[in-house]
C-alpha atoms as a PDB file:
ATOM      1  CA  UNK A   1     -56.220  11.531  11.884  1.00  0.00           C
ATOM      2  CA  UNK A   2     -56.324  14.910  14.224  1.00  0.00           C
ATOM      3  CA  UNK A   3     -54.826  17.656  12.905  1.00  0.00           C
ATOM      4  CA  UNK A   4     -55.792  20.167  15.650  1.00  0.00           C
ATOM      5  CA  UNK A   5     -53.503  23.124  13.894  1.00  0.00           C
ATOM      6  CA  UNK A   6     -54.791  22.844  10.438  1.00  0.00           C
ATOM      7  CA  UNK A   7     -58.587  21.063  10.301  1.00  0.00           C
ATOM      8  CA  UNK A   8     -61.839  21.938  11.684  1.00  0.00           C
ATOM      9  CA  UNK A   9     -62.719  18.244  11.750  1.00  0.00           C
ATOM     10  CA  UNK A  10     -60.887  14.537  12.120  1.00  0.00           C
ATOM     11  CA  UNK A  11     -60.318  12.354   9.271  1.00  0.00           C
ATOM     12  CA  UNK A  12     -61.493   8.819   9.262  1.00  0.00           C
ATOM     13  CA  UNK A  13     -60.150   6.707   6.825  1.00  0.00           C
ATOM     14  CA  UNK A  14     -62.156   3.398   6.401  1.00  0.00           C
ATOM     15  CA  UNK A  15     -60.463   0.347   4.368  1.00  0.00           C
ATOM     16  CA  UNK A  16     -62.803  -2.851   3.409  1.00  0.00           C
ATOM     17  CA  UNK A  17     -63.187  -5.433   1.307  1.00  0.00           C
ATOM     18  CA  UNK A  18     -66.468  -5.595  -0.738  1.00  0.00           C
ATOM     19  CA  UNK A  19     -67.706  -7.354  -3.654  1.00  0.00           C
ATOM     20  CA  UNK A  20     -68.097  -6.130  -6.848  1.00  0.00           C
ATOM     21  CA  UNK A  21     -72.002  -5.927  -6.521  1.00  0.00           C
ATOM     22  CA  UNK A  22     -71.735  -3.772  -3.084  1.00  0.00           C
ATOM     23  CA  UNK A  23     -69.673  -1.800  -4.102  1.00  0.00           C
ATOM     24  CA  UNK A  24     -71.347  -0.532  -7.376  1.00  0.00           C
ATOM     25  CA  UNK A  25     -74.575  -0.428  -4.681  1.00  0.00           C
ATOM     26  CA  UNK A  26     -72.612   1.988  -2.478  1.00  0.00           C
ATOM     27  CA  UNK A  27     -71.478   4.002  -5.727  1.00  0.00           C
ATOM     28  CA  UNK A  28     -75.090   4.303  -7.345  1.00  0.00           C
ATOM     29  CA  UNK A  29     -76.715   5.584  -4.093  1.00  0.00           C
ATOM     30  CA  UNK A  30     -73.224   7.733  -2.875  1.00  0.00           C
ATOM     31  CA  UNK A  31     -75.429  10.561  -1.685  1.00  0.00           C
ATOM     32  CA  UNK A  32     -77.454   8.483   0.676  1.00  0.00           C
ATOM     33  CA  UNK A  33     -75.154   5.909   1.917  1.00  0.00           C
ATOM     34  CA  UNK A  34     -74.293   5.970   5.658  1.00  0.00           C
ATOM     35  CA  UNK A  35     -72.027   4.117   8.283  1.00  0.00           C
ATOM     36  CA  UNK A  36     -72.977   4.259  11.779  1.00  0.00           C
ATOM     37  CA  UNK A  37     -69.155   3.375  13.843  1.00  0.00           C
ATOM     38  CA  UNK A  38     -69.483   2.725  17.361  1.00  0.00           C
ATOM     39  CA  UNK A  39     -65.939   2.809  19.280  1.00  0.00           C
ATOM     40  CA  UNK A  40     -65.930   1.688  22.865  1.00  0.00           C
ATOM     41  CA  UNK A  41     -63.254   1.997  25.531  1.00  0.00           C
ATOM     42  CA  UNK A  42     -62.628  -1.508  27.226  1.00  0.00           C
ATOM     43  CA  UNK A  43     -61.154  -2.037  30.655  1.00  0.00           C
ATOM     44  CA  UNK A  44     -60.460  -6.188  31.146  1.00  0.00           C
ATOM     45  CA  UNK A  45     -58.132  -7.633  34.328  1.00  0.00           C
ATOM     46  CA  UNK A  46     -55.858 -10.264  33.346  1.00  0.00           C
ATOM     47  CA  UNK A  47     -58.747 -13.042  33.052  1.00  0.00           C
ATOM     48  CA  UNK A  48     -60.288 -10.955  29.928  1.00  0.00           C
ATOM     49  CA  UNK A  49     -63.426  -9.966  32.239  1.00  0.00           C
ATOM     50  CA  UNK A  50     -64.356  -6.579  31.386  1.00  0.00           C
ATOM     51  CA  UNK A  51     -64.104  -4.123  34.369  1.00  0.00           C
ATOM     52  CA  UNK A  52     -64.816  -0.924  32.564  1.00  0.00           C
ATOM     53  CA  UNK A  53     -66.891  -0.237  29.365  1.00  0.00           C
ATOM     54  CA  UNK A  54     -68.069   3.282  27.666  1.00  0.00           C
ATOM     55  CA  UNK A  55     -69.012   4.432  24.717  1.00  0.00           C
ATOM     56  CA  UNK A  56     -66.654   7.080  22.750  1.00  0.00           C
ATOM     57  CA  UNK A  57     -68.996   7.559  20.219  1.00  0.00           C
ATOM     58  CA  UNK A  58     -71.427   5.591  18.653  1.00  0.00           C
ATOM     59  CA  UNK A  59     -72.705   7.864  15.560  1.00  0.00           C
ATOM     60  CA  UNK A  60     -73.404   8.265  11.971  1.00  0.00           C
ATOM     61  CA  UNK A  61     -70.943   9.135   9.742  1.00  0.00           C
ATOM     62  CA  UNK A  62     -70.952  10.355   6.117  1.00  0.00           C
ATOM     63  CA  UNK A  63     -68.652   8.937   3.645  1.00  0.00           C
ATOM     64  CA  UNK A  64     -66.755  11.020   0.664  1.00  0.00           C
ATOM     65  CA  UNK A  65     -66.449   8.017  -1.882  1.00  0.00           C
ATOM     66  CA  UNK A  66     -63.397   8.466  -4.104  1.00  0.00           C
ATOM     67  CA  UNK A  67     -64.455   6.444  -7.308  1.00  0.00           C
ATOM     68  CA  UNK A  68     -61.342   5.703  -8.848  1.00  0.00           C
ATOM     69  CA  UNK A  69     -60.925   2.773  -6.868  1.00  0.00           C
ATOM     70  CA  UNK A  70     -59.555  -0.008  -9.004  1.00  0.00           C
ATOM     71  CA  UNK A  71     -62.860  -1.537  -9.567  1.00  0.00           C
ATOM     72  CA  UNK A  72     -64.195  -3.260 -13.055  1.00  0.00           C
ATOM     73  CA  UNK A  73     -67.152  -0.796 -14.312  1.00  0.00           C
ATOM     74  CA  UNK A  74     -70.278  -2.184 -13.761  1.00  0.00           C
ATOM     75  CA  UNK A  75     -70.636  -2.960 -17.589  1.00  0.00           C
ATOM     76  CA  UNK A  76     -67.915  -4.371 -17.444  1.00  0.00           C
ATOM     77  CA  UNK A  77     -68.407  -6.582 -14.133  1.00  0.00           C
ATOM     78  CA  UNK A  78     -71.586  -8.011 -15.862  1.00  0.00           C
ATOM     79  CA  UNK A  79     -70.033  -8.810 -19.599  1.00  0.00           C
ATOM     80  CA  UNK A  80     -66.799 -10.528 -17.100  1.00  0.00           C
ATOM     81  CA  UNK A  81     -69.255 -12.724 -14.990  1.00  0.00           C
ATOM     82  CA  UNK A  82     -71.403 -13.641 -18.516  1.00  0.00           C
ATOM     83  CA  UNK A  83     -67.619 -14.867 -19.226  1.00  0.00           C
ATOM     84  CA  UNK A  84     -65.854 -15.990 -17.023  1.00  0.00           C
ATOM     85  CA  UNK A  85     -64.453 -19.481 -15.948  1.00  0.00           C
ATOM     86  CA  UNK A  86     -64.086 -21.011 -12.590  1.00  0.00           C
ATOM     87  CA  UNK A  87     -60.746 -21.195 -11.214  1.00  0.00           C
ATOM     88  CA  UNK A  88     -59.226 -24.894  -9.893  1.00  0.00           C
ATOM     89  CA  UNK A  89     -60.894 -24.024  -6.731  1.00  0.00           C
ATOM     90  CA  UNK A  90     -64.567 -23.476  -8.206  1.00  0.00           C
ATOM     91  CA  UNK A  91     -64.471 -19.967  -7.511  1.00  0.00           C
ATOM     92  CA  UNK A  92     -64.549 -16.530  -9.385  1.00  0.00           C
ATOM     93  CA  UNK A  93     -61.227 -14.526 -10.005  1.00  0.00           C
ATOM     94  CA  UNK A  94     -60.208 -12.114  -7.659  1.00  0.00           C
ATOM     95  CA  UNK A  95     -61.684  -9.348 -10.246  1.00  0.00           C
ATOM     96  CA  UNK A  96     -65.163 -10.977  -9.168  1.00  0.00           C
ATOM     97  CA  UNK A  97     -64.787 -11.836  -5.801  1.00  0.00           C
ATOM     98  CA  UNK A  98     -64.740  -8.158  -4.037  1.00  0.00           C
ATOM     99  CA  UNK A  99     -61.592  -5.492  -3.948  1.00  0.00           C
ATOM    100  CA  UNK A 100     -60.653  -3.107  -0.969  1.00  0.00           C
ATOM    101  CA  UNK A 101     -61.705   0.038  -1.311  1.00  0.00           C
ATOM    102  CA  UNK A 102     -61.340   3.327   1.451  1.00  0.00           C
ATOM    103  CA  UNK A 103     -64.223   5.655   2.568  1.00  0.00           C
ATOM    104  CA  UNK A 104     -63.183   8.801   4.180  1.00  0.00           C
ATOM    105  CA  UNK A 105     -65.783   8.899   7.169  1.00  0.00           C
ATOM    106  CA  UNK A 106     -67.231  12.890   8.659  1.00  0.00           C
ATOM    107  CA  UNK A 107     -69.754  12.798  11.131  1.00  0.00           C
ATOM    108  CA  UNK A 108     -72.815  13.633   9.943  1.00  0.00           C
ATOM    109  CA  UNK A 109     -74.343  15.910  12.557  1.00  0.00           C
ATOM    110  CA  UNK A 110     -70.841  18.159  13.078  1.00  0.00           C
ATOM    111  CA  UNK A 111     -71.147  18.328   9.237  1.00  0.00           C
ATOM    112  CA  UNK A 112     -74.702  19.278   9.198  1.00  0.00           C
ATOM    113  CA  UNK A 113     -74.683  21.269  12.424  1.00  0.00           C
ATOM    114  CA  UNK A 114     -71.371  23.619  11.716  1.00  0.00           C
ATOM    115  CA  UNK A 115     -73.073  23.925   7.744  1.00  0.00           C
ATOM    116  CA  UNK A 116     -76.288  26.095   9.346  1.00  0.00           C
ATOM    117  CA  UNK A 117     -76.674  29.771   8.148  1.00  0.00           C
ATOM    118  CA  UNK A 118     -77.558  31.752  11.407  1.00  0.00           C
ATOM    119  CA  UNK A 119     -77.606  35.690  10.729  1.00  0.00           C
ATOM    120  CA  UNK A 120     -78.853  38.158  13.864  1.00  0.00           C
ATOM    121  CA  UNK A 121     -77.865  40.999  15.780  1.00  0.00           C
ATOM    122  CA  UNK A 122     -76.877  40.575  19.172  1.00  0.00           C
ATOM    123  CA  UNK A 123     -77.531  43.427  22.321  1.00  0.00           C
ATOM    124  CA  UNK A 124     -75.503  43.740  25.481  1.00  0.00           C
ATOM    125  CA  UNK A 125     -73.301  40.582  24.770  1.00  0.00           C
ATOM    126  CA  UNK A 126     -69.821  39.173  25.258  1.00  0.00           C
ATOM    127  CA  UNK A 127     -68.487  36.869  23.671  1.00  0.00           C
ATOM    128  CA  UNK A 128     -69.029  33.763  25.954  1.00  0.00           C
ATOM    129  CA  UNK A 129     -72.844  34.815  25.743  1.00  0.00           C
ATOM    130  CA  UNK A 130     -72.684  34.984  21.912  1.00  0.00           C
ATOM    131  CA  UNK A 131     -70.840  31.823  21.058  1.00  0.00           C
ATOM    132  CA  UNK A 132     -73.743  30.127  23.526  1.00  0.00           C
ATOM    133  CA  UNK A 133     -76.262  31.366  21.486  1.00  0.00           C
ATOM    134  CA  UNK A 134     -74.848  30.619  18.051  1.00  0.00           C
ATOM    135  CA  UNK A 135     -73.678  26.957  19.009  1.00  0.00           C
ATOM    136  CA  UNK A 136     -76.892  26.393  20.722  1.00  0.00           C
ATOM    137  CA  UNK A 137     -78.917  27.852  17.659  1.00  0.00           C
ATOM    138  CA  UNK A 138     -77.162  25.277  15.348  1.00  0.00           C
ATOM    139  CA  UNK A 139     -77.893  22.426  17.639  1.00  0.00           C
ATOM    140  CA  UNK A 140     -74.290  22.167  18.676  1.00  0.00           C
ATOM    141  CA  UNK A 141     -74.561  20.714  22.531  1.00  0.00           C
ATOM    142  CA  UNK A 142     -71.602  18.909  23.354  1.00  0.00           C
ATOM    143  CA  UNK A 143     -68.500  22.188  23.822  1.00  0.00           C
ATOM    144  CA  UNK A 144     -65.367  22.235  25.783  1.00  0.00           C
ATOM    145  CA  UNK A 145     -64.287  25.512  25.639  1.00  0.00           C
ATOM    146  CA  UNK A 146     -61.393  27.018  27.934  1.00  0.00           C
ATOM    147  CA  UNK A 147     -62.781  30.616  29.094  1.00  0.00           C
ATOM    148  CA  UNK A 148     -62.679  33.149  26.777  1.00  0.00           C
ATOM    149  CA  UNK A 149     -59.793  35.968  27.562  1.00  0.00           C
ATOM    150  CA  UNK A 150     -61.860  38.292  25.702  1.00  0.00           C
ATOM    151  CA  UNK A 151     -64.604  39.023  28.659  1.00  0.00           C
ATOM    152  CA  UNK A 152     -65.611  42.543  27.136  1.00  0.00           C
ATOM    153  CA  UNK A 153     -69.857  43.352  26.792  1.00  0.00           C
ATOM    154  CA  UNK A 154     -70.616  44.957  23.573  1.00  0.00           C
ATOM    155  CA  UNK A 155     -73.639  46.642  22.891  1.00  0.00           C
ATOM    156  CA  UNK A 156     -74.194  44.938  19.409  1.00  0.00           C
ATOM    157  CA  UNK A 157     -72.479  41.977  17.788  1.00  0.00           C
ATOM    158  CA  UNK A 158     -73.686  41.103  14.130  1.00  0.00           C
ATOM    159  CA  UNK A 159     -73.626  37.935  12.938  1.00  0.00           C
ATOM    160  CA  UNK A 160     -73.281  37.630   9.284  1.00  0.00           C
ATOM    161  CA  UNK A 161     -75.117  34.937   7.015  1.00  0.00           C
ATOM    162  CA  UNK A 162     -72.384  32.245   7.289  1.00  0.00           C
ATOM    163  CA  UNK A 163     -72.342  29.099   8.427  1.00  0.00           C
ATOM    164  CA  UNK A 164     -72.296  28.443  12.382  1.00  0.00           C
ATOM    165  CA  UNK A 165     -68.188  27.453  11.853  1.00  0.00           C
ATOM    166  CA  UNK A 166     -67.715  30.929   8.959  1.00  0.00           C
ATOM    167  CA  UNK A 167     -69.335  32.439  12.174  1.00  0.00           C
ATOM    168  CA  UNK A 168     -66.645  31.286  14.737  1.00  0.00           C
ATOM    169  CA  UNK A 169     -64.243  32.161  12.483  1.00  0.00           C
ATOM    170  CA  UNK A 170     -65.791  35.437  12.138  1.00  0.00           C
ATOM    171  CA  UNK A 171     -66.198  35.690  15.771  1.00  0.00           C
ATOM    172  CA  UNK A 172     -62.781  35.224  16.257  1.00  0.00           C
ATOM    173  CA  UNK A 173     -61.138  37.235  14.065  1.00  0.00           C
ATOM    174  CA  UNK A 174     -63.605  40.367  14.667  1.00  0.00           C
ATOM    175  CA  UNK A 175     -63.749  40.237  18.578  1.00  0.00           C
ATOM    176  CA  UNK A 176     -60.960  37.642  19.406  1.00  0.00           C
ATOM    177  CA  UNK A 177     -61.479  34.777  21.877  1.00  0.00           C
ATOM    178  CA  UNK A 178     -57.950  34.275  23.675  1.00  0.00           C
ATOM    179  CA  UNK A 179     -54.739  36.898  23.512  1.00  0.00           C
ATOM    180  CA  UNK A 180     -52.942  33.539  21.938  1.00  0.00           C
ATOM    181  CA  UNK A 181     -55.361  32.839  19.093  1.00  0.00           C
ATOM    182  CA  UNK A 182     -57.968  30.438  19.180  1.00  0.00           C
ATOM    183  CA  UNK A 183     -57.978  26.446  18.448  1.00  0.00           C
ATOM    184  CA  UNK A 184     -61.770  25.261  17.258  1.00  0.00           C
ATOM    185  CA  UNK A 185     -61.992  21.776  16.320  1.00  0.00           C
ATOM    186  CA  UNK A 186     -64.761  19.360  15.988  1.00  0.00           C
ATOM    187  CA  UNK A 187     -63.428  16.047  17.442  1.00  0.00           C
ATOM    188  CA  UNK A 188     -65.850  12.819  17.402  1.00  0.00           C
ATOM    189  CA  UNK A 189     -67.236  13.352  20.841  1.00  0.00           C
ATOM    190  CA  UNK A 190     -66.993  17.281  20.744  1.00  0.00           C
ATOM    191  CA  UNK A 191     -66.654  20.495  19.600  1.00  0.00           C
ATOM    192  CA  UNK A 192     -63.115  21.989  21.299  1.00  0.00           C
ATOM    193  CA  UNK A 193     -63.238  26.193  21.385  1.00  0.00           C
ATOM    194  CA  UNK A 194     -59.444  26.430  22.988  1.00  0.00           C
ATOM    195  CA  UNK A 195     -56.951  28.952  23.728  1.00  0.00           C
ATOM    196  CA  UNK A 196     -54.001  27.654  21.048  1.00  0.00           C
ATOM    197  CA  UNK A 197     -51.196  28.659  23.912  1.00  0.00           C
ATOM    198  CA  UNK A 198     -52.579  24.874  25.156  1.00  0.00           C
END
């Protein structure tokens, strides 16, 4: 999900099916636990042979676990396998056998990357100059960004101690970027600075 007008950053929702045992794993070690998604674009003629085929991303992604997932506790997972019987079909009940369960997916180095504290002064800047150096500082390197309407040099421009995305929001609202108002979103292959007349 995209919501350009409201979030900084797209949603990914993630459904599976996992056993019992994984996911009690994936709970345990929730801090840690990564998915690396790879999405490719396919281009096939009408005998399925592939023509065309790119990556649109292929990156790690960090997952925000919500644990109320209808799973059995892991107590009491272990006292149901000490006690349960086999169905007619010699295998576990569904209880056993794995549940869905949905991840909500962010990718990691937007997270990371729009989460760093950068705090200077800048001399004899505009504003196309400054967001350069801030997005660059932060390790942000892939930016389509319309150019700015505000094209004025100032002869300082602070940047607070706030995090590179508090800073474009900063930025923005301080100085201004576009007449229109300003559209910054961090999409899976990158981060969109746009005038919101678009």
């Amino acid at each position: 999900e995209k919501d350009y007008e409201n979030d900084y950053f797209p949603v990914i929702r993630l459904d599976l099916s996992l056993t019992t045992e994984l996911y009690h794993e994936i709970i345990e070690n929730k801090l840690d636990v990564k998915f690396r998604l790879r999405f490719q674009k396919l281009v096939v003629d009408e005998n399925d042979k592939v023509l065309f085929k790119k990556d649109v991303f292929n990156s790690i992604f960090t997952a925000f676990i919500d644990e109320s997932t209808p799973f059995l506790s892991k107590k009491e997972y272990e006292e149901a396998k000490k006690t349960t019987v086999l169905d007619e079909k010699g295998q576990h009940n569904a209880a056993l056998s794995g549940n869905d369960v949905t991840f909500y997916l962010f990718n990691e180095s937007d997270l990371l990357n729009s989460k760093k504290i950068i705090s200077t002064v800048i001399s004899s800047a505009n504003m196309t100059q400054t967001l350069a150096y801030l997005l660059s500082s932060s390790g942000i390197n892939k930016v389509l960004m319309v150019p700015l309407d505000n094209s004025s040099s100032y002869s300082q421009i602070i940047i607070p101690p706030l995090t590179t995305l508090g800073n474009l929001i900063y930025l923005d609202n301080q100085y201004g970027f576009y007449k229109t108002g300003s559209l910054i979103f961090f999409d899976t292959d990158c981060l969109y600075i746009l005038d919101r007349s678009w």
